[in-house]
PDB file of N, CA and C in Angstrom:
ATOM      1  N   UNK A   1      56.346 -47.715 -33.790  1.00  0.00           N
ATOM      2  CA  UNK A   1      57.770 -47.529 -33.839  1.00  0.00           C
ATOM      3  C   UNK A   1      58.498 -48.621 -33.074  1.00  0.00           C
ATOM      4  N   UNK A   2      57.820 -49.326 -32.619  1.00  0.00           N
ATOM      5  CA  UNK A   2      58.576 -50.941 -32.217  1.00  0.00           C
ATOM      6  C   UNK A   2      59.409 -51.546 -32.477  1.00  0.00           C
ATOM      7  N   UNK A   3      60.410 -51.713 -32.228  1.00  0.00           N
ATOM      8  CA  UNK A   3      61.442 -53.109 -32.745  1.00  0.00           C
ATOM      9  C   UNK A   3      62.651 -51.846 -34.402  1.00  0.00           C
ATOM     10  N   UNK A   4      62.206 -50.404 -33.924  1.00  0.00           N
ATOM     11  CA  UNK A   4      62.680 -49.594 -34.865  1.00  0.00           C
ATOM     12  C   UNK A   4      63.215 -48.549 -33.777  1.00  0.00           C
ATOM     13  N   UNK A   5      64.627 -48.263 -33.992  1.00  0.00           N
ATOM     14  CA  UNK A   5      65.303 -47.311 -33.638  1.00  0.00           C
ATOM     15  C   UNK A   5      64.692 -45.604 -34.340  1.00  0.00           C
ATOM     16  N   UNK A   6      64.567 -44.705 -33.330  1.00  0.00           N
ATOM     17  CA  UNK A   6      63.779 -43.322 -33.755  1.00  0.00           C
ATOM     18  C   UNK A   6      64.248 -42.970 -34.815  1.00  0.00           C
ATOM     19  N   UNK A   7      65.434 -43.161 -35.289  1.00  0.00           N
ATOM     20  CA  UNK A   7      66.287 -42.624 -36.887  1.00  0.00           C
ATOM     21  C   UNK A   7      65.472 -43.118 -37.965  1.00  0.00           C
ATOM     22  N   UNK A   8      65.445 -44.217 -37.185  1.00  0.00           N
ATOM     23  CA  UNK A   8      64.817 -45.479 -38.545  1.00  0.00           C
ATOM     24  C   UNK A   8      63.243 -45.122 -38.567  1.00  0.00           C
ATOM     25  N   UNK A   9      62.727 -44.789 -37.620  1.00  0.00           N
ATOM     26  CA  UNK A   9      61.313 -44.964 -37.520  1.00  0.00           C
ATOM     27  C   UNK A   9      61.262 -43.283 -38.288  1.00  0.00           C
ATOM     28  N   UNK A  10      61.482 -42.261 -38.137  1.00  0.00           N
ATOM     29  CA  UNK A  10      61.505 -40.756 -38.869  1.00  0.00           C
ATOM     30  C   UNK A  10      61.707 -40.978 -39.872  1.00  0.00           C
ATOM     31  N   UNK A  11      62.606 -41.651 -40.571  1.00  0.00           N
ATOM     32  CA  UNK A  11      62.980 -42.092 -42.121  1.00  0.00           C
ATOM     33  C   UNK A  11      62.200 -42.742 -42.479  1.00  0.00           C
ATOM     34  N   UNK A  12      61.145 -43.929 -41.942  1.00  0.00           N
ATOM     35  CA  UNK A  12      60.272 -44.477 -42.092  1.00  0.00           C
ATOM     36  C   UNK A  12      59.046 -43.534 -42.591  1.00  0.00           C
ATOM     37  N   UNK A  13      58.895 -42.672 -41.943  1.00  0.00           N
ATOM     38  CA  UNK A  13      57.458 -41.764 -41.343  1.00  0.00           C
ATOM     39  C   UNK A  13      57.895 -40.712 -42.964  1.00  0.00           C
ATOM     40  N   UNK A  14      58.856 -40.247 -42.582  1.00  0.00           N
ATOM     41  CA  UNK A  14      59.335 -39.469 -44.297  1.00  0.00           C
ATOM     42  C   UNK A  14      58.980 -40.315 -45.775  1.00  0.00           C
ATOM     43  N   UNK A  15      59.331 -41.126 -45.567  1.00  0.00           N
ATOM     44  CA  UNK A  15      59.103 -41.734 -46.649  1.00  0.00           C
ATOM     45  C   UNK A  15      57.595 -42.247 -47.101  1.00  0.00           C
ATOM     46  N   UNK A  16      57.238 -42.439 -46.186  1.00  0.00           N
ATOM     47  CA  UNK A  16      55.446 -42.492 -46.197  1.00  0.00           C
ATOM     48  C   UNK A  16      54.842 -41.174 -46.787  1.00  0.00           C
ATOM     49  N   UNK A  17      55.418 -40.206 -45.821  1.00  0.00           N
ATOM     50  CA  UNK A  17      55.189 -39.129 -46.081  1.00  0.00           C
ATOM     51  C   UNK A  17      55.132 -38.347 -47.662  1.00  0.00           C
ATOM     52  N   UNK A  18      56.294 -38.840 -48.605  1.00  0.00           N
ATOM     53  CA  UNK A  18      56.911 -39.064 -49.997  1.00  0.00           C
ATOM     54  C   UNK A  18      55.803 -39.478 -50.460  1.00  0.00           C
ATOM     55  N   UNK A  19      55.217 -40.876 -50.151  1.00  0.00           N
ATOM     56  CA  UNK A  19      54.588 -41.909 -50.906  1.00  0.00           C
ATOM     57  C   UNK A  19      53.083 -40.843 -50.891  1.00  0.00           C
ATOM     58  N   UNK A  20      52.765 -40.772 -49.570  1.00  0.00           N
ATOM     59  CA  UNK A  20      51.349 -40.131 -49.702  1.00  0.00           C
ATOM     60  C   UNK A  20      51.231 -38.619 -51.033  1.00  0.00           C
ATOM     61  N   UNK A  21      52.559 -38.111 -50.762  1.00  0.00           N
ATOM     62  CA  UNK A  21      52.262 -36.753 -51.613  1.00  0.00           C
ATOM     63  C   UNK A  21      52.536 -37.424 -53.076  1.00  0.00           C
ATOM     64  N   UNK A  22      52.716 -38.383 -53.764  1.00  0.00           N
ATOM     65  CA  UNK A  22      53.087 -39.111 -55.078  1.00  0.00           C
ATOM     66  C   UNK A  22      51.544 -39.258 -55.347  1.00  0.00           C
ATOM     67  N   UNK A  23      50.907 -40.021 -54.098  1.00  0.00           N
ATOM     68  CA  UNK A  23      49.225 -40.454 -54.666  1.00  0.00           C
ATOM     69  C   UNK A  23      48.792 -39.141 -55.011  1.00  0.00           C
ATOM     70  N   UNK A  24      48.680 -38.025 -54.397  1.00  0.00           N
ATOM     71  CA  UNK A  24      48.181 -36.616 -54.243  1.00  0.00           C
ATOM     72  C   UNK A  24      48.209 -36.329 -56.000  1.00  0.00           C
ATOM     73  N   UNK A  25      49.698 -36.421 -56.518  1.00  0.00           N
ATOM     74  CA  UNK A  25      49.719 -36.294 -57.848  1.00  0.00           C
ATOM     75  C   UNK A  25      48.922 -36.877 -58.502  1.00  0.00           C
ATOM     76  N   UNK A  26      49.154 -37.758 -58.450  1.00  0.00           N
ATOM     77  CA  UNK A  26      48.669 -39.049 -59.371  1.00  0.00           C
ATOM     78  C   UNK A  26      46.967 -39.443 -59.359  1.00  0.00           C
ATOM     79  N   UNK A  27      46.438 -39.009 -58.177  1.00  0.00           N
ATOM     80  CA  UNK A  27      45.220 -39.077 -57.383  1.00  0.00           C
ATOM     81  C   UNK A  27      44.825 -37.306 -58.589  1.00  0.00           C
ATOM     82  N   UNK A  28      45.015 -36.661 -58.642  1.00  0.00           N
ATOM     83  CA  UNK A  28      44.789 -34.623 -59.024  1.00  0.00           C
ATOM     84  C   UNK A  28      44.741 -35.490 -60.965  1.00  0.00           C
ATOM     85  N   UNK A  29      45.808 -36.525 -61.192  1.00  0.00           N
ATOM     86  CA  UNK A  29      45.475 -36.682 -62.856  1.00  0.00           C
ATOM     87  C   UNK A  29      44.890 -36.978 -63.437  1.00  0.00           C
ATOM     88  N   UNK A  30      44.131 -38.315 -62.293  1.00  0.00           N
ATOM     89  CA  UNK A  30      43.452 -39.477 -62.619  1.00  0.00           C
ATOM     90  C   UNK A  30      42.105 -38.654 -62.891  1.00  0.00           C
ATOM     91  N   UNK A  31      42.013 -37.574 -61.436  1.00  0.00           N
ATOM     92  CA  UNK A  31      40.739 -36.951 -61.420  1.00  0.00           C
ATOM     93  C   UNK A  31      40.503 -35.928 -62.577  1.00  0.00           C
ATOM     94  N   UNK A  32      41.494 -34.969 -62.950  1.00  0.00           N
ATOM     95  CA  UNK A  32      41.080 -33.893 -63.933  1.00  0.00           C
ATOM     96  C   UNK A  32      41.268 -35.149 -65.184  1.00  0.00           C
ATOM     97  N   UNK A  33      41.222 -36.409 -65.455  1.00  0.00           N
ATOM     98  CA  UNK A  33      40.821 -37.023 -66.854  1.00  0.00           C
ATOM     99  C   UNK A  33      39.339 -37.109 -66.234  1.00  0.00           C
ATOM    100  N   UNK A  34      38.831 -37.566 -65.216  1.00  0.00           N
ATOM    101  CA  UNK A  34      37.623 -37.793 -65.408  1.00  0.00           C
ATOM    102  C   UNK A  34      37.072 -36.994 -65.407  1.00  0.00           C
ATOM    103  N   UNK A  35      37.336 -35.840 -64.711  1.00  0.00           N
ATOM    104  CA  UNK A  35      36.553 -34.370 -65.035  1.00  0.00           C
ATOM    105  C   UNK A  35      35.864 -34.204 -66.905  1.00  0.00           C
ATOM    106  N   UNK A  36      36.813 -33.988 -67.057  1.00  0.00           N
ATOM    107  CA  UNK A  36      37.362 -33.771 -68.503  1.00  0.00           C
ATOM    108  C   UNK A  36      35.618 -35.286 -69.685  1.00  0.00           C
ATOM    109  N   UNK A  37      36.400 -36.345 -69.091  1.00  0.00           N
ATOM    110  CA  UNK A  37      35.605 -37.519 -69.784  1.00  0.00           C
ATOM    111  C   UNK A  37      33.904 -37.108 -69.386  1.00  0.00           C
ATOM    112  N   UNK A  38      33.532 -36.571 -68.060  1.00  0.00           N
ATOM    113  CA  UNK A  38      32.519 -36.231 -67.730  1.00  0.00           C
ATOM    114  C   UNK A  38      31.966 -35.046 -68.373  1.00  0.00           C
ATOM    115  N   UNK A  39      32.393 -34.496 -68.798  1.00  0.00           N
ATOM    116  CA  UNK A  39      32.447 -32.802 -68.751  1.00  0.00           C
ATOM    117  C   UNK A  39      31.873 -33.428 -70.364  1.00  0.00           C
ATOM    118  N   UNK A  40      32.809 -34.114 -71.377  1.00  0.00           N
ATOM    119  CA  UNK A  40      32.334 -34.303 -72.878  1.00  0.00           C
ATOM    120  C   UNK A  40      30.863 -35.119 -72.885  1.00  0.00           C
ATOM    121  N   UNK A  41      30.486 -35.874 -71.711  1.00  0.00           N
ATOM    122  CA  UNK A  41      29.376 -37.002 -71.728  1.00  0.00           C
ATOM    123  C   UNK A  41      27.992 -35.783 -71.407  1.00  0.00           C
ATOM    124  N   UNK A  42      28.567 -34.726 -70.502  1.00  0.00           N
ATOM    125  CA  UNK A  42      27.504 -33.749 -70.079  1.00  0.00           C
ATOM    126  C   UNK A  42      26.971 -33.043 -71.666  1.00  0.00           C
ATOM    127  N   UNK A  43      27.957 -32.889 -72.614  1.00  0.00           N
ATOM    128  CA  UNK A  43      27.909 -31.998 -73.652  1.00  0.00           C
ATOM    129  C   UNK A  43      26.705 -32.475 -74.501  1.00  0.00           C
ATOM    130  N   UNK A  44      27.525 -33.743 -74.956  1.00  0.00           N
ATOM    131  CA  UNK A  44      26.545 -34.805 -75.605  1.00  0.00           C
ATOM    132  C   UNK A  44      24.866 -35.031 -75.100  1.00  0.00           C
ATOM    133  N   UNK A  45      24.945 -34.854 -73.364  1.00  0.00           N
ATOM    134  CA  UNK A  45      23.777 -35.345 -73.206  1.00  0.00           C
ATOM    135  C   UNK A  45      22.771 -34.313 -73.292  1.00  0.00           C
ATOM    136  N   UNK A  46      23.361 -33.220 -72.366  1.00  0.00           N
ATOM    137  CA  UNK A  46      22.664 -32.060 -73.073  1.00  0.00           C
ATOM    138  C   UNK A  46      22.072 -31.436 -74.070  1.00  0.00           C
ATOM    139  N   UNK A  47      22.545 -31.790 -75.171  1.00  0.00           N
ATOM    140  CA  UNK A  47      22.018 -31.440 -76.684  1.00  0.00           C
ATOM    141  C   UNK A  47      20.822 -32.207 -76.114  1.00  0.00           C
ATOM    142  N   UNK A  48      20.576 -33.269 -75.914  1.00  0.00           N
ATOM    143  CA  UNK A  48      18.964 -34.174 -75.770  1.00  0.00           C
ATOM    144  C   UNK A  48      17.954 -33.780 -74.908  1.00  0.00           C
ATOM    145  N   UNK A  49      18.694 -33.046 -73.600  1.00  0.00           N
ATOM    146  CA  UNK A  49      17.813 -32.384 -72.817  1.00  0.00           C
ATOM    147  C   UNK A  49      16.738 -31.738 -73.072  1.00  0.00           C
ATOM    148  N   UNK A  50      16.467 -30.331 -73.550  1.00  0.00           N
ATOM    149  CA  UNK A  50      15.484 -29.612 -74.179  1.00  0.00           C
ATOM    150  C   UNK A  50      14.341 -30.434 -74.643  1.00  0.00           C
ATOM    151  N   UNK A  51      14.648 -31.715 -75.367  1.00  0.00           N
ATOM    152  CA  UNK A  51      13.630 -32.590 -75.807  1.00  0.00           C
ATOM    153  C   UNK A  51      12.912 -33.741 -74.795  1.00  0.00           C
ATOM    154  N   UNK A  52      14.162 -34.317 -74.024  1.00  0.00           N
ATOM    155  CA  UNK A  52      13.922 -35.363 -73.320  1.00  0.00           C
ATOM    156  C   UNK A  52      14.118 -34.923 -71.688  1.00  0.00           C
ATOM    157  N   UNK A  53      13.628 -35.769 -71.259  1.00  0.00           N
ATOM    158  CA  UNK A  53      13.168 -35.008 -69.559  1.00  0.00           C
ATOM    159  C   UNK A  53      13.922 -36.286 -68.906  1.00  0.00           C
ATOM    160  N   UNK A  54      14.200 -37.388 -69.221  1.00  0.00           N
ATOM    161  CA  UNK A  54      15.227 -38.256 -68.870  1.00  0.00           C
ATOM    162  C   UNK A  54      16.700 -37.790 -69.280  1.00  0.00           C
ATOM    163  N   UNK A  55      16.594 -37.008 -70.228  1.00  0.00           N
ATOM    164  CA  UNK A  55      18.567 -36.436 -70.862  1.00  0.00           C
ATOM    165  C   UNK A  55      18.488 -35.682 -69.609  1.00  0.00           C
ATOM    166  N   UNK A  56      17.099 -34.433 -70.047  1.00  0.00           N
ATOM    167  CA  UNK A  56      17.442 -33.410 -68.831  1.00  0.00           C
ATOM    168  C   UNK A  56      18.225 -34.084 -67.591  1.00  0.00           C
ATOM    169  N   UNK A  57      17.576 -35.158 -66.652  1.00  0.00           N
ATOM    170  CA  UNK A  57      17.987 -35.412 -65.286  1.00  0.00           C
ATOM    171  C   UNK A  57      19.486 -36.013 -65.179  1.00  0.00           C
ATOM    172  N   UNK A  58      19.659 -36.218 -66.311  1.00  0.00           N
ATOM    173  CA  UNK A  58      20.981 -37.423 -67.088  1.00  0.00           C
ATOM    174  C   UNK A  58      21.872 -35.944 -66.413  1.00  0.00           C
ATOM    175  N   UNK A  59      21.557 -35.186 -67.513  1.00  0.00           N
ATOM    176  CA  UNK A  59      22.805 -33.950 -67.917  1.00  0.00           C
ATOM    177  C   UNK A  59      23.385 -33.338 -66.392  1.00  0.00           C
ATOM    178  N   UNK A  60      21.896 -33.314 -65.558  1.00  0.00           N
ATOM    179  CA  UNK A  60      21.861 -33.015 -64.394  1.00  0.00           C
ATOM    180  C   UNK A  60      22.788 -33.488 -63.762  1.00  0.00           C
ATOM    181  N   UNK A  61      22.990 -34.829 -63.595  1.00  0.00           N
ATOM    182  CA  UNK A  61      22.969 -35.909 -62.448  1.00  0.00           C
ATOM    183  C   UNK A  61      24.824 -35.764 -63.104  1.00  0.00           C
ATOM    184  N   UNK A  62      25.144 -35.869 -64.176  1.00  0.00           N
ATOM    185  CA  UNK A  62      26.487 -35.654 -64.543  1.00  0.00           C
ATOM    186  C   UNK A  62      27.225 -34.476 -64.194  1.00  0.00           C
ATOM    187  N   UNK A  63      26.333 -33.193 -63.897  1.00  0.00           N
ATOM    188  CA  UNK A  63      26.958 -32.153 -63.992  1.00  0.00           C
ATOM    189  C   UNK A  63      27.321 -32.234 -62.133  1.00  0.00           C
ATOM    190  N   UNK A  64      26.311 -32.250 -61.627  1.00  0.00           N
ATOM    191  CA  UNK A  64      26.215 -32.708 -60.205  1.00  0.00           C
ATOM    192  C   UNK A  64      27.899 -33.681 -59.736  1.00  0.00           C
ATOM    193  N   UNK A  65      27.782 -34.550 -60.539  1.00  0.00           N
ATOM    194  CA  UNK A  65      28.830 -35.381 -60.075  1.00  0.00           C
ATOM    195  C   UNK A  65      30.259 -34.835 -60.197  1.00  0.00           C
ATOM    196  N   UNK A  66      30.746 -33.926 -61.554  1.00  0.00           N
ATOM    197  CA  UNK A  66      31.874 -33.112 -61.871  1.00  0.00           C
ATOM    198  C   UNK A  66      31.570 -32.485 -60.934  1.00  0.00           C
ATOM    199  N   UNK A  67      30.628 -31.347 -60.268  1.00  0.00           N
ATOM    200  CA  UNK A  67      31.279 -30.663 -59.291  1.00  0.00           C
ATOM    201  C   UNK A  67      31.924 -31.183 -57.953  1.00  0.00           C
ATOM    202  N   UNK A  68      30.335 -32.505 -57.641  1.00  0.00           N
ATOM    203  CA  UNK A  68      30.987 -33.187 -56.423  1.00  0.00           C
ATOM    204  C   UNK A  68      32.906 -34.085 -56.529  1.00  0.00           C
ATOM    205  N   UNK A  69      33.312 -34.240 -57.750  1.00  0.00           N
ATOM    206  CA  UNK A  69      34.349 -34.746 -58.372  1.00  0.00           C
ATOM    207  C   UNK A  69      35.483 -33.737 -57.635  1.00  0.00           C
ATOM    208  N   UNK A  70      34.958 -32.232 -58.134  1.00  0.00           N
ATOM    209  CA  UNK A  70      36.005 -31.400 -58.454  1.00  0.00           C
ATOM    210  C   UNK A  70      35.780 -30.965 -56.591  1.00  0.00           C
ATOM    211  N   UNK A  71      35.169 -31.089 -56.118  1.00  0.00           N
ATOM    212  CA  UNK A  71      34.753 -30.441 -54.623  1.00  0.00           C
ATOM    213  C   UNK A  71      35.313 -31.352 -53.481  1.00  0.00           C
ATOM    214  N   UNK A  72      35.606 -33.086 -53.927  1.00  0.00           N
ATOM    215  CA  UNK A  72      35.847 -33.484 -52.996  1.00  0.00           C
ATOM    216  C   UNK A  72      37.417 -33.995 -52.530  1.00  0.00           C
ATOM    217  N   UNK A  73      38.170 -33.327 -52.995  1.00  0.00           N
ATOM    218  CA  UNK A  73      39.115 -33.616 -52.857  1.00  0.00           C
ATOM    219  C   UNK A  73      40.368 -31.815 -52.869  1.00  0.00           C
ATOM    220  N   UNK A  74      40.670 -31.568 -51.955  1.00  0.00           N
ATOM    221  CA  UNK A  74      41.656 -30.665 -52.010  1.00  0.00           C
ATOM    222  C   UNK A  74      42.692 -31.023 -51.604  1.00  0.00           C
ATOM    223  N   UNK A  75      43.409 -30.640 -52.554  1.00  0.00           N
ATOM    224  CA  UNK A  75      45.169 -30.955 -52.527  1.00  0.00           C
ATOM    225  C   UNK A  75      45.542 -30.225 -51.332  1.00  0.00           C
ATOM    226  N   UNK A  76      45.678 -28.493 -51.249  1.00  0.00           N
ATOM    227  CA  UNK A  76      46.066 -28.011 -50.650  1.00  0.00           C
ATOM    228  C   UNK A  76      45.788 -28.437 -49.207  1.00  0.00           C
ATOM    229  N   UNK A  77      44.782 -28.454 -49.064  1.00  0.00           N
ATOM    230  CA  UNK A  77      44.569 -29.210 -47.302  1.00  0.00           C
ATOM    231  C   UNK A  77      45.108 -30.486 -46.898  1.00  0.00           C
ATOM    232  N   UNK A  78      45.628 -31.127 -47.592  1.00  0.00           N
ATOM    233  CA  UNK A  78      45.863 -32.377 -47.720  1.00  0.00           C
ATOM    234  C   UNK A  78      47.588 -31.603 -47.498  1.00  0.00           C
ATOM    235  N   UNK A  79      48.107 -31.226 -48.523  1.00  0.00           N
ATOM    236  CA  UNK A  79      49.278 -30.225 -48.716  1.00  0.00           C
ATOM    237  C   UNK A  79      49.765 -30.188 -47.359  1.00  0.00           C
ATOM    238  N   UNK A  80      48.594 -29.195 -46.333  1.00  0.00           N
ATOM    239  CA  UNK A  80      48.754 -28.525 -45.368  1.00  0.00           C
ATOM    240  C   UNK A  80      48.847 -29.422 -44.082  1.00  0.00           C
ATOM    241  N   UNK A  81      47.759 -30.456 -43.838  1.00  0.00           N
ATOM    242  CA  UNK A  81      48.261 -31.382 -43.408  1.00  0.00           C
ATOM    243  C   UNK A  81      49.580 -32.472 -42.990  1.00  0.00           C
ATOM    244  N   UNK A  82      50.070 -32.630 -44.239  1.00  0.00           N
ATOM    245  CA  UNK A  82      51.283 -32.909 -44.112  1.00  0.00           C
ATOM    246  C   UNK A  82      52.441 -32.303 -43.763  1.00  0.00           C
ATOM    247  N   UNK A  83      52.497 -30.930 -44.194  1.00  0.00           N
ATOM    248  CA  UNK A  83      53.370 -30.106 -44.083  1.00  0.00           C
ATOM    249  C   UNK A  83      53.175 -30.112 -42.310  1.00  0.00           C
ATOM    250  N   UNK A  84      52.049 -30.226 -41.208  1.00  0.00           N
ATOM    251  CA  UNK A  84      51.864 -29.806 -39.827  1.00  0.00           C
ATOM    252  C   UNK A  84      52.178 -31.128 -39.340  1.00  0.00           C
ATOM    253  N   UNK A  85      52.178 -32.227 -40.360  1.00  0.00           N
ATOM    254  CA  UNK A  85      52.727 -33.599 -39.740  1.00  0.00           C
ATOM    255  C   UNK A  85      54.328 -33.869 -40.090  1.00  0.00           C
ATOM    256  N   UNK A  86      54.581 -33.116 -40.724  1.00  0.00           N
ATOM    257  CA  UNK A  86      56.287 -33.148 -40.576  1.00  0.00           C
ATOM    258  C   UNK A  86      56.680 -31.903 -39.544  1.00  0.00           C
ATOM    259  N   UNK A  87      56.009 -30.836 -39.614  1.00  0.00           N
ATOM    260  CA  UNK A  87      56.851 -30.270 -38.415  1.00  0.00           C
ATOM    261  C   UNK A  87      56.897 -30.581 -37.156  1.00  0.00           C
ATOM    262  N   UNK A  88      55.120 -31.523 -36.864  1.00  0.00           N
ATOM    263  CA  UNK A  88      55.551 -32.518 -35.651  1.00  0.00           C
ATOM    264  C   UNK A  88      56.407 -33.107 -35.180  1.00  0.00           C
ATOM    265  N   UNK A  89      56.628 -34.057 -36.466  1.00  0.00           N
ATOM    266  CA  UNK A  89      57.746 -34.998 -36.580  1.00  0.00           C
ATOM    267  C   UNK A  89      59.102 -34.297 -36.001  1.00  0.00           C
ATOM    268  N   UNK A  90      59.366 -33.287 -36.778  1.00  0.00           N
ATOM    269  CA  UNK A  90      60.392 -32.587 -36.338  1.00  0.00           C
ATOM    270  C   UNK A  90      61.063 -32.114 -34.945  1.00  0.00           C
ATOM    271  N   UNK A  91      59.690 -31.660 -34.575  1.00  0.00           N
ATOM    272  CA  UNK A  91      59.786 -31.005 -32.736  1.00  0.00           C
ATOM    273  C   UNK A  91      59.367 -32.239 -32.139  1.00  0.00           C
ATOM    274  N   UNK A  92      59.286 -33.722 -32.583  1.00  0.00           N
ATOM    275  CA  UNK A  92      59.274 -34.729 -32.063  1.00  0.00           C
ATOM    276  C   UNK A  92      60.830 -35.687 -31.838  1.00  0.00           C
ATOM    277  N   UNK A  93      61.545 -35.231 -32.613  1.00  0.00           N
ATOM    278  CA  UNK A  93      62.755 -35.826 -32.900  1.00  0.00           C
ATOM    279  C   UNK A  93      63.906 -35.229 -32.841  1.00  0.00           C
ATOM    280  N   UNK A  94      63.361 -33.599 -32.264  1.00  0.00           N
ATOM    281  CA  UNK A  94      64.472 -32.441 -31.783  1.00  0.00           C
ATOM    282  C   UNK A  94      64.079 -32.675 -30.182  1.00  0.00           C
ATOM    283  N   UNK A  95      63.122 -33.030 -29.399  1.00  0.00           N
ATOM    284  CA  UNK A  95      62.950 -32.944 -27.804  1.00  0.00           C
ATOM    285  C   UNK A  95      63.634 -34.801 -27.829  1.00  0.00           C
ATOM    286  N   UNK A  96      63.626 -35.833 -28.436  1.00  0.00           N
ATOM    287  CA  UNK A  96      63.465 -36.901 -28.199  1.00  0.00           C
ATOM    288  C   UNK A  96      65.382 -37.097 -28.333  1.00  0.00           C
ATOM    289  N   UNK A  97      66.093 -35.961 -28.962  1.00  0.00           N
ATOM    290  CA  UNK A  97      67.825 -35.771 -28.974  1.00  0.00           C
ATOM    291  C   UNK A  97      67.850 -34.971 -28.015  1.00  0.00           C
ATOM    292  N   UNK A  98      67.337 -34.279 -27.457  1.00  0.00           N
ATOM    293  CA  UNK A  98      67.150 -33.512 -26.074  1.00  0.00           C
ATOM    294  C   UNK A  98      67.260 -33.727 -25.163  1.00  0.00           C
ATOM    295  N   UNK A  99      66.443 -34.962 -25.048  1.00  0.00           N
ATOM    296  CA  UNK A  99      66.132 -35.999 -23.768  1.00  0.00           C
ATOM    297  C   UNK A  99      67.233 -36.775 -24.101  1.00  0.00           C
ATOM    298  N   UNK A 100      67.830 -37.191 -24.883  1.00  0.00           N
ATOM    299  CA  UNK A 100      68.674 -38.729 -24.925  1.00  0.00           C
ATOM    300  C   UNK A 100      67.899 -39.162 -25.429  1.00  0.00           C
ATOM    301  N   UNK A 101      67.322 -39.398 -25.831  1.00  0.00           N
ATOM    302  CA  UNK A 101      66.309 -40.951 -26.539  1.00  0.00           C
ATOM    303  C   UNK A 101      66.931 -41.628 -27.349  1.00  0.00           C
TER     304      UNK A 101
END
């Protein structure tokens, strides 16, 4: 917050704040297409499984990855996070008009 007045630097920190929850979206679309692109490659490979013991580990190793896909990323905590970093912000910039700052 250097060389930035606290108004400027909170408006700063908000707007980051904006930017990060935009990726969140955009980050949740990108992922349920690849879900989705994975999910049709599992279908396909599967039919071969039963026969082939290389499809089998294939089908495996794909299905494995959609869950780790769908497992590693939660919005809501991410959500929640932010939401406990703006009310910081807040009781940071209500004691800091308190004090004079």
């Amino acid at each position: 917050m250097t060389g930035q007045s606290s108004v400027e630097a909170f408006k700063t920190l908000r707007l980051k704040i904006a930017e990060v929850k935009q990726v969140i979206v955009d980050t949740q679309a990108i992922r349920r297409k690849l879900i989705e692109s994975l999910q049709e490659l599992y279908n396909i490979v599967k039919r071969w499984a039963a026969e082939d013991e290389d499809a089998a580990r294939t089908a495996a190793y794909i299905a494995q990855t959609i869950n780790n896909i769908a497992k590693a990323y939660d919005e809501r905590e991410v959500d929640n996070i932010l939401e406990e970093a703006k009310k910081l912000l807040e009781t940071l910039k209500a004691k800091q008009r308190g004090e004079g700052v």
